[in-house]
Protein backbone atom coordinates (compact mmCIF):
# COMPACT_ATOMS: atom_id res chain seq x y z
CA UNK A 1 0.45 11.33 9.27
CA UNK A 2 1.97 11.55 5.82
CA UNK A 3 0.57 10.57 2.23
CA UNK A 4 2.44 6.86 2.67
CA UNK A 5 0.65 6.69 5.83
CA UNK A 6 -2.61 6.93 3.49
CA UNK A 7 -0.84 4.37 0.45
CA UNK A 8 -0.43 2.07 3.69
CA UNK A 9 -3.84 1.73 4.59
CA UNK A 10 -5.37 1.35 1.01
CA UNK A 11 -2.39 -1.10 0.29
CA UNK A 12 -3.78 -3.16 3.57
CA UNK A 13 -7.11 -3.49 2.50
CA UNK A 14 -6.78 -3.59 -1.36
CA UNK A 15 -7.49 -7.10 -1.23
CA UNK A 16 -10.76 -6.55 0.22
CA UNK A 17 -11.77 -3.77 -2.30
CA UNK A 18 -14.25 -4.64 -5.17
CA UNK A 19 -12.89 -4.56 -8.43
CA UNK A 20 -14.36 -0.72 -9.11
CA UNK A 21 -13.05 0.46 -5.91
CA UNK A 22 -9.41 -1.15 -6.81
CA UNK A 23 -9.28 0.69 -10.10
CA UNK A 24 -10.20 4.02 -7.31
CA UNK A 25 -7.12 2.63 -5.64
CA UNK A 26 -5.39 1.74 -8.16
CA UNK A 27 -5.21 5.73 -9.08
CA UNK A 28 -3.98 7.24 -5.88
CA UNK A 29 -1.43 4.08 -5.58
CA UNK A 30 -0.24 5.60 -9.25
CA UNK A 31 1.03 8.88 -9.55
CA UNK A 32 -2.00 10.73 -10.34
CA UNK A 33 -2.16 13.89 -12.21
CA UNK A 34 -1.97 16.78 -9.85
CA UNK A 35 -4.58 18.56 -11.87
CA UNK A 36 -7.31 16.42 -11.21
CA UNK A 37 -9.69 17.47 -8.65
CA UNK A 38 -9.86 15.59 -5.68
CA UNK A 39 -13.49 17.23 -5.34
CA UNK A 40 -15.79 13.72 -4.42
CA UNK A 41 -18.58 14.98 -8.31
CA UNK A 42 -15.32 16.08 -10.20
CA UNK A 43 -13.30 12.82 -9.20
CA UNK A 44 -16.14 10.58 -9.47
CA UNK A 45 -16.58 12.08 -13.29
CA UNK A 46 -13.25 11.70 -14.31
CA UNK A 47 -12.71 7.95 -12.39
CA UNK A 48 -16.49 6.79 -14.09
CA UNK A 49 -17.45 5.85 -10.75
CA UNK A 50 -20.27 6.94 -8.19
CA UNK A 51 -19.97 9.52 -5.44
CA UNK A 52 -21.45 6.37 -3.35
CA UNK A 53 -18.53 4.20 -4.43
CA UNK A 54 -15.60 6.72 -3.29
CA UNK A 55 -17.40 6.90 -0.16
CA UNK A 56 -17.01 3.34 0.72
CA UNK A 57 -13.72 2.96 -0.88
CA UNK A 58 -12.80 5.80 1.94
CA UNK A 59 -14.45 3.87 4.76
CA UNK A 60 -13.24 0.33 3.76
CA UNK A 61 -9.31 1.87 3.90
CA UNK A 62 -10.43 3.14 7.76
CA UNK A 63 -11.72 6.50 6.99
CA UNK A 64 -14.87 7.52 8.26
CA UNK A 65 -15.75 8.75 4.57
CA UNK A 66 -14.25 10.22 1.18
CA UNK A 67 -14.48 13.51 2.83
CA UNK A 68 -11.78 12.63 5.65
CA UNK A 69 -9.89 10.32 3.13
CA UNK A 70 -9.40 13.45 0.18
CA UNK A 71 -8.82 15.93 3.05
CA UNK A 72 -6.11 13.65 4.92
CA UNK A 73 -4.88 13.38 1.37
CA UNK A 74 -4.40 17.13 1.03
CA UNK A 75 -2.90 17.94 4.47
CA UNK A 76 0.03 15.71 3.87
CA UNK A 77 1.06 15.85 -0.03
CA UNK A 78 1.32 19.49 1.27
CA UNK A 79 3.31 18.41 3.88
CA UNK A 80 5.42 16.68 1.71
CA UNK A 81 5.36 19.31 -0.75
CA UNK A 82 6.90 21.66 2.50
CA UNK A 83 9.66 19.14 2.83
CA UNK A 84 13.06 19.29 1.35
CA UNK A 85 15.87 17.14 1.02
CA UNK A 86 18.36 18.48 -1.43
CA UNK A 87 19.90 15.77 -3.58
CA UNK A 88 17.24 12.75 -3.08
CA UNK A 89 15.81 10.97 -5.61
CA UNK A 90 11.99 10.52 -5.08
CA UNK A 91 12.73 6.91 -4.63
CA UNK A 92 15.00 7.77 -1.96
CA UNK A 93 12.08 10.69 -0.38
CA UNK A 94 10.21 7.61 -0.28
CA UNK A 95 12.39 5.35 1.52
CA UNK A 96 12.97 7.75 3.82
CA UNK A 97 9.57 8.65 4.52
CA UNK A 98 8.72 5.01 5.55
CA UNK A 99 11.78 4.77 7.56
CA UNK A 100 10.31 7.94 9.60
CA UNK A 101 6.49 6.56 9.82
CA UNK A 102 7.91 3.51 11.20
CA UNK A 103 9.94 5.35 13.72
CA UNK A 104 7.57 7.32 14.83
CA UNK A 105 5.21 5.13 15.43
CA UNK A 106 7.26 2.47 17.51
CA UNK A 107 8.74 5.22 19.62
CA UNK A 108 5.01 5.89 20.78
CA UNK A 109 4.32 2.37 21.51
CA UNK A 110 7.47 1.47 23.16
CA UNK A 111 6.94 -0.15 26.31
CA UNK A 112 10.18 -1.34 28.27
CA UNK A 113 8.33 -4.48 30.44
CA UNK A 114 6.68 -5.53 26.71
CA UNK A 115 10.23 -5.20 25.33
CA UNK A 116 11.49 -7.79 28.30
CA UNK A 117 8.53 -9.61 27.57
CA UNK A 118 8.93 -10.07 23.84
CA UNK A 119 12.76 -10.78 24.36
CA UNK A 120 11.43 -13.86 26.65
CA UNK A 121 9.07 -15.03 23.88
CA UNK A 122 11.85 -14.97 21.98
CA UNK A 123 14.28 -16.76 23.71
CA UNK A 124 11.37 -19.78 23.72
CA UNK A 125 10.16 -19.94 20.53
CA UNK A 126 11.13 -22.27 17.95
CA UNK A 127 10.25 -20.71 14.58
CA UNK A 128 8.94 -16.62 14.36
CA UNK A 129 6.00 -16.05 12.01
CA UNK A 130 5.55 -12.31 11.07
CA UNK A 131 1.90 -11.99 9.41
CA UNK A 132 0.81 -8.65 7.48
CA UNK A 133 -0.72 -7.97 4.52
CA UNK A 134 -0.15 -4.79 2.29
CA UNK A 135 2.32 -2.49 3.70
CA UNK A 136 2.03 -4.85 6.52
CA UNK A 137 3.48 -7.51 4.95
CA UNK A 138 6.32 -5.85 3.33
CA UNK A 139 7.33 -5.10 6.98
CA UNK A 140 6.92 -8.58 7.92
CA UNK A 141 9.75 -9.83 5.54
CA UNK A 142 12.33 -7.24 6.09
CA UNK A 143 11.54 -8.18 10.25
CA UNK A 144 11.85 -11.64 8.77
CA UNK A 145 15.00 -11.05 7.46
CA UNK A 146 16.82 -9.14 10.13
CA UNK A 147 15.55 -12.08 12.55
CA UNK A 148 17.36 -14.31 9.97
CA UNK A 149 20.54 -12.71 10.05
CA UNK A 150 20.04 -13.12 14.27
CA UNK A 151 20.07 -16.49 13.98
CA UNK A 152 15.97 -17.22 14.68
CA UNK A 153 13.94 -19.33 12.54
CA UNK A 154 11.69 -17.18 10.80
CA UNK A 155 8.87 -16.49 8.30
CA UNK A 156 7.31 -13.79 6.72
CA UNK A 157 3.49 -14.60 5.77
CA UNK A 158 1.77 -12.15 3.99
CA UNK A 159 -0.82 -13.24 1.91
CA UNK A 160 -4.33 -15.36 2.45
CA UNK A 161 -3.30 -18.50 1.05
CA UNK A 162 -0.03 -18.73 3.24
CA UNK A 163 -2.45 -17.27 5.86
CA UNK A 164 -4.39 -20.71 5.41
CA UNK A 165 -1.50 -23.10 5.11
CA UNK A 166 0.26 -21.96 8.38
CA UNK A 167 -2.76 -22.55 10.12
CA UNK A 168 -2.46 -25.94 10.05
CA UNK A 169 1.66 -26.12 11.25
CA UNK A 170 1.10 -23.72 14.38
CA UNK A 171 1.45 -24.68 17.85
CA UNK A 172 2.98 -23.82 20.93
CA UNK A 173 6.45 -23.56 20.17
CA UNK A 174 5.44 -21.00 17.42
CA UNK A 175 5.65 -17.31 18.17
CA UNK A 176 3.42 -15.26 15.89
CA UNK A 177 3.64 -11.14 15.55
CA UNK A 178 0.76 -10.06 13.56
CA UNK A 179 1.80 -6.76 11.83
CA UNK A 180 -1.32 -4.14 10.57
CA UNK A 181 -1.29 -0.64 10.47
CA UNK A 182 -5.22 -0.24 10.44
CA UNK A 183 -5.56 -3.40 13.39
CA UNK A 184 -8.18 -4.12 11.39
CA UNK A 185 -7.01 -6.82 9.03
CA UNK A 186 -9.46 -9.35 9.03
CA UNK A 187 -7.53 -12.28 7.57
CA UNK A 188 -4.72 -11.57 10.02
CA UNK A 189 -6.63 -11.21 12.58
CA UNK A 190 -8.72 -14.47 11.98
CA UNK A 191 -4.89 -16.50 11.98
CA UNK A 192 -4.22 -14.66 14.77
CA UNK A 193 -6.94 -15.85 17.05
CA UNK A 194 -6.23 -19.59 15.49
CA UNK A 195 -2.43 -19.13 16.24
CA UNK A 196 -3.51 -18.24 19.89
CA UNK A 197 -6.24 -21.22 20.01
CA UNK A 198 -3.07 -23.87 19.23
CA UNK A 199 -0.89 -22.06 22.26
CA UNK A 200 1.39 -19.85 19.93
């Protein structure tokens, strides 16, 4: 699991963050200053926020508290810290990074029959709607895209309000690939289940 892994999952539920714990979020999206403690009393001080509040920021982004969440957090930046790659920008660490978390985790998943399977769906479907929010949804347009280029009808829908308005143009000749990295997305996961109640 790296540190992107961690800007994945707040990125997927930012939405559903109050507006105290998206200023939290806000600094470990940013690049926070490496001498400020990650400690939940000394953090809490210098973000003006409650111990209380980082604790359900943590568990609203999938951890089980802030204790998890800060420790995750200092297990990979040293990780990352351990890494080199003469000559890379950090925009270029980054890319790379991503590239390797998504790797990894579809090699793990891969299952040949659900590969035939999806290539069937495929083959069948008139129009390919990727849904993801966050991190999520940046994967669903560049999926979008390369299904473009393959010649497939397809859309990348990655917010609530194009959640809502798809809703009502799904049916059965729709495939839709809901994309989360926590599986825990509720909006996606409400379209989902309506995508699957129309036949999709």
């Amino acid at each position: 699991m790296r540190y992107l892994f961690i800007r994945a999952m707040i990125e997927e539920h930012y939405d559903e963050l109050t507006r105290t714990e998206k200023d939290i979020a806000d600094f470990f999206l940013g690049s926070f200053p490496p001498t400020v403690s990650l400690v939940a009393n000394r953090l809490s001080d210098y973000l003006h926020v409650s111990e209380a509040t980082l604790t359900r920021f943590a568990q609203k982004c999938g951890f089980s508290g802030y204790r998890e969440f800060s420790y995750q957090l200092k297990e990979q930046l040293a990780q990352m810290q351990g890494e080199v790659h003469p000559g890379l920008s950090d925009k270029a660490l980054n890319v790379l990074a991503d590239y390797e978390q998504i790797l990894d985790a579809n090699q793990a998943l891969l299952v040949e029959a659900h590969i035939h399977w999806l290539m069937e769906q495929l083959e069948q479907a008139k129009r390919v709607y990727f849904y993801g929010k966050g991190f999520s949804g940046l994967v669903a347009q560049e999926y979008s895209i390369r299904f473009l280029r393959l010649g497939l009808v397809s859309e990348a829908v990655t917010n609530d309000d194009m959640l809502h308005w798809v809703d009502g143009v799904i049916d059965a000749s729709c495939l839709v690939i809901g994309l989360s990295v926590s599986s825990e997305t509720q909006s996606v996961l409400d379209s989902l289940r309506k995508a699957s109640e129309k036949g999709a």
